[in-house]
Protein backbone atom coordinates (compact mmCIF):
# COMPACT_ATOMS: atom_id res chain seq x y z
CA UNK A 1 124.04 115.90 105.79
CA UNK A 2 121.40 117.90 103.86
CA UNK A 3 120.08 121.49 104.38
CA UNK A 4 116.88 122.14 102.75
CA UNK A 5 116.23 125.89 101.07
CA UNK A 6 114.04 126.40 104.21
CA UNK A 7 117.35 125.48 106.54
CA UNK A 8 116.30 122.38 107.62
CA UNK A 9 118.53 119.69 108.27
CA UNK A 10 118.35 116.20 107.25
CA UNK A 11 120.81 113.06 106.11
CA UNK A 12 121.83 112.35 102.68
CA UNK A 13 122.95 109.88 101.63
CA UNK A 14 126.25 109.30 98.95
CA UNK A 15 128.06 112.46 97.50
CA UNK A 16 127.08 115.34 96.56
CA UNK A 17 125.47 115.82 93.46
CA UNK A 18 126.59 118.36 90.73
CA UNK A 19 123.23 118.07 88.45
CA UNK A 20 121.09 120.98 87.62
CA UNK A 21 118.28 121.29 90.23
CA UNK A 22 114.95 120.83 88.17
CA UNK A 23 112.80 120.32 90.63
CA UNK A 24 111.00 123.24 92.26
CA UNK A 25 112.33 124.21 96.02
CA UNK A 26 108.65 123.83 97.55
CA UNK A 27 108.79 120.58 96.43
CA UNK A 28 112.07 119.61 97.63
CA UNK A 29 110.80 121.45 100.80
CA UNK A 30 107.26 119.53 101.14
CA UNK A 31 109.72 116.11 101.22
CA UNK A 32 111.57 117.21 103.69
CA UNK A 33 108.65 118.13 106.12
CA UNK A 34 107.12 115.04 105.23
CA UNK A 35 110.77 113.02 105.95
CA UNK A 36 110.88 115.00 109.22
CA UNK A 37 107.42 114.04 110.42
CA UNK A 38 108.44 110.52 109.51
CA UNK A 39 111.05 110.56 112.37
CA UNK A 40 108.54 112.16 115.19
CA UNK A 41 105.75 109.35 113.99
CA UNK A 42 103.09 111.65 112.64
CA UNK A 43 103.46 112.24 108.57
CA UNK A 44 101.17 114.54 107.10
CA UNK A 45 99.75 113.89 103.41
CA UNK A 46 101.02 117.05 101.01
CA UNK A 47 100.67 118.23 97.48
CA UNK A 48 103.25 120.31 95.79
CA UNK A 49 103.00 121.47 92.18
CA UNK A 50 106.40 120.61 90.21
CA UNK A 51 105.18 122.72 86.97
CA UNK A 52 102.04 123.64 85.24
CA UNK A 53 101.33 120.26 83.73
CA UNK A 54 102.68 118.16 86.63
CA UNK A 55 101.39 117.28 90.40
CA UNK A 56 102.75 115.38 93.15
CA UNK A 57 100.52 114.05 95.54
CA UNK A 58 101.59 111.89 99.15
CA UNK A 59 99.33 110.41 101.75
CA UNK A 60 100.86 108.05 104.16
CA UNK A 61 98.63 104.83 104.75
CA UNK A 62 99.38 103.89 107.73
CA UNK A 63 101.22 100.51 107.35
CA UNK A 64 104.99 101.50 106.96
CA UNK A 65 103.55 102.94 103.35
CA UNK A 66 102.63 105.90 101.64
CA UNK A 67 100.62 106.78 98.30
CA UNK A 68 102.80 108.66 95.80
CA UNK A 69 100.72 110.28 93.06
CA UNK A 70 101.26 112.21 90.05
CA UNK A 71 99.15 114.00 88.19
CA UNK A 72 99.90 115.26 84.64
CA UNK A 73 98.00 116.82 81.60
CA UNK A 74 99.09 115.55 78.19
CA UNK A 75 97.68 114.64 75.45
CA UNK A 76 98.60 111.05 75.47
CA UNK A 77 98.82 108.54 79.11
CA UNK A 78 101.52 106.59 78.52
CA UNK A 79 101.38 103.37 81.07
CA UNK A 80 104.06 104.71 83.35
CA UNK A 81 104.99 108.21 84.01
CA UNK A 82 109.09 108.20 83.21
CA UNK A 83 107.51 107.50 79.33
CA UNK A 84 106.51 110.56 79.34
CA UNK A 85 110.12 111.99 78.31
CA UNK A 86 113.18 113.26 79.94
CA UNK A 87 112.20 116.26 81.37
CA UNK A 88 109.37 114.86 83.46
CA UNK A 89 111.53 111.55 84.22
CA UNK A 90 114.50 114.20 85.91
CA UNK A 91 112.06 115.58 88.15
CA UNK A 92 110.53 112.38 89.23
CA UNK A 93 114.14 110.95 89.74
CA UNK A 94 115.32 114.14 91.75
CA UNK A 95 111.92 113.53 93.83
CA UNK A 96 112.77 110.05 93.93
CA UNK A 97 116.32 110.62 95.53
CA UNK A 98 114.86 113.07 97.61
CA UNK A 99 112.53 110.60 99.29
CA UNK A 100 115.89 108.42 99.47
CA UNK A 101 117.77 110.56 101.69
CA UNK A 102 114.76 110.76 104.01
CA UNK A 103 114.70 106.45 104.26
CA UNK A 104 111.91 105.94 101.79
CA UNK A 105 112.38 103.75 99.06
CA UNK A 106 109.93 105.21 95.96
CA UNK A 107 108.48 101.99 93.49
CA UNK A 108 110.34 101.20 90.42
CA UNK A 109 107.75 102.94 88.75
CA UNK A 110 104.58 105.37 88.74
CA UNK A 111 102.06 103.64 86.67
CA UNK A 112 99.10 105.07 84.65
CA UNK A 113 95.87 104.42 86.78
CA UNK A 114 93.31 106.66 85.50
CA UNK A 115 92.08 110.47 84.05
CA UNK A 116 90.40 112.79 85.95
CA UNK A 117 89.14 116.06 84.76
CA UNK A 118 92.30 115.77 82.01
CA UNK A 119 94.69 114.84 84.38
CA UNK A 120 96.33 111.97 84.16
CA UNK A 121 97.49 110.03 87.05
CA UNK A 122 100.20 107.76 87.60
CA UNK A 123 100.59 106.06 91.65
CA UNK A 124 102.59 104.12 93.25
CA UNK A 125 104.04 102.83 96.69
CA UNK A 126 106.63 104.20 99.16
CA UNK A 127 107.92 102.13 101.76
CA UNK A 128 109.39 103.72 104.90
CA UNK A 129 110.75 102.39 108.37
C-alpha cells in the first residue's frame, strides 16, 4: 500500500524502496490524483513542475491512453529525454514507477518532438486499464 505526502492511499506495487526521493512531492502528489481519478472514470489532465528546467505535462486521450509530456530547457535536444543525464533520467524513472503503482504502464521512452519558446519537449504514451 502507498500513502501519498497529502495522505492519500493507493497500491504499490513490489517492496519498498530505500532510494533518495528526487522527485518533488507535488509531483508525486499530481500522480496520485490523476491514478485516483483513473479508478472513479474521470482523469483530469495536470502539469507539475519537477525543477526549474524540467515540466511534466498529462492529458488523458480518451482511448485507455494518456499524453505524457516533458518539457525541458537545455542547450542541446537530445532525441530522447533519459540522454539528457542522470539526474533528469532519476526523476523520470521515479515518475515512471509512480505511474506504475497506479496501473499505468509509461513508454520505453520520451522522445524529442519539438522546441517551443526554448523548451524542449519530449512525449510519449501511457497505457492504462
Amino acid at each position: 500500500m502507498l500513502v501519498s505526502s497529502s495522505g492519500r492511499i493507493g497500491f504499490a506495487s513490489g517492496a519498498p524502496r530505500l532510494a533518495v526521493n528526487h522527485v518533488p512531492d507535488a509531483a508525486l502528489d499530481a500522480v496520485d490524483d490523476f491514478g485516483e481519478e483513473l479508478l472513479t472514470g474521470a482523469p483530469s489532465p495536470f502539469a507539475v513542475r519537477l525543477r526549474s528546467d524540467l515540466r511534466l505535462h498529462v492529458r488523458p486521450c480518451g482511448d485507455g491512453t494518456a499524453r505524457c509530456r516533458y518539457e525541458t530547457v537545455h542547450t542541446q535536444s537530445p532525441p530522447t529525454l533519459r540522454d539528457r543525464g542522470s539526474f533528469v533520467t532519476t526523476i523520470v524513472d521515479g515518475i515512471d514507477d509512480r505511474f506504475r503503482e497506479w496501473g499505468l504502464e509509461p513508454p520505453d521512452a520520451y522522445t524529442y518532438v519539438e522546441t517551443v519558446d526554448d523548451w524542449h519537449r519530449y512525449d510519449g504514451t501511457l497505457r492504462h486499464p
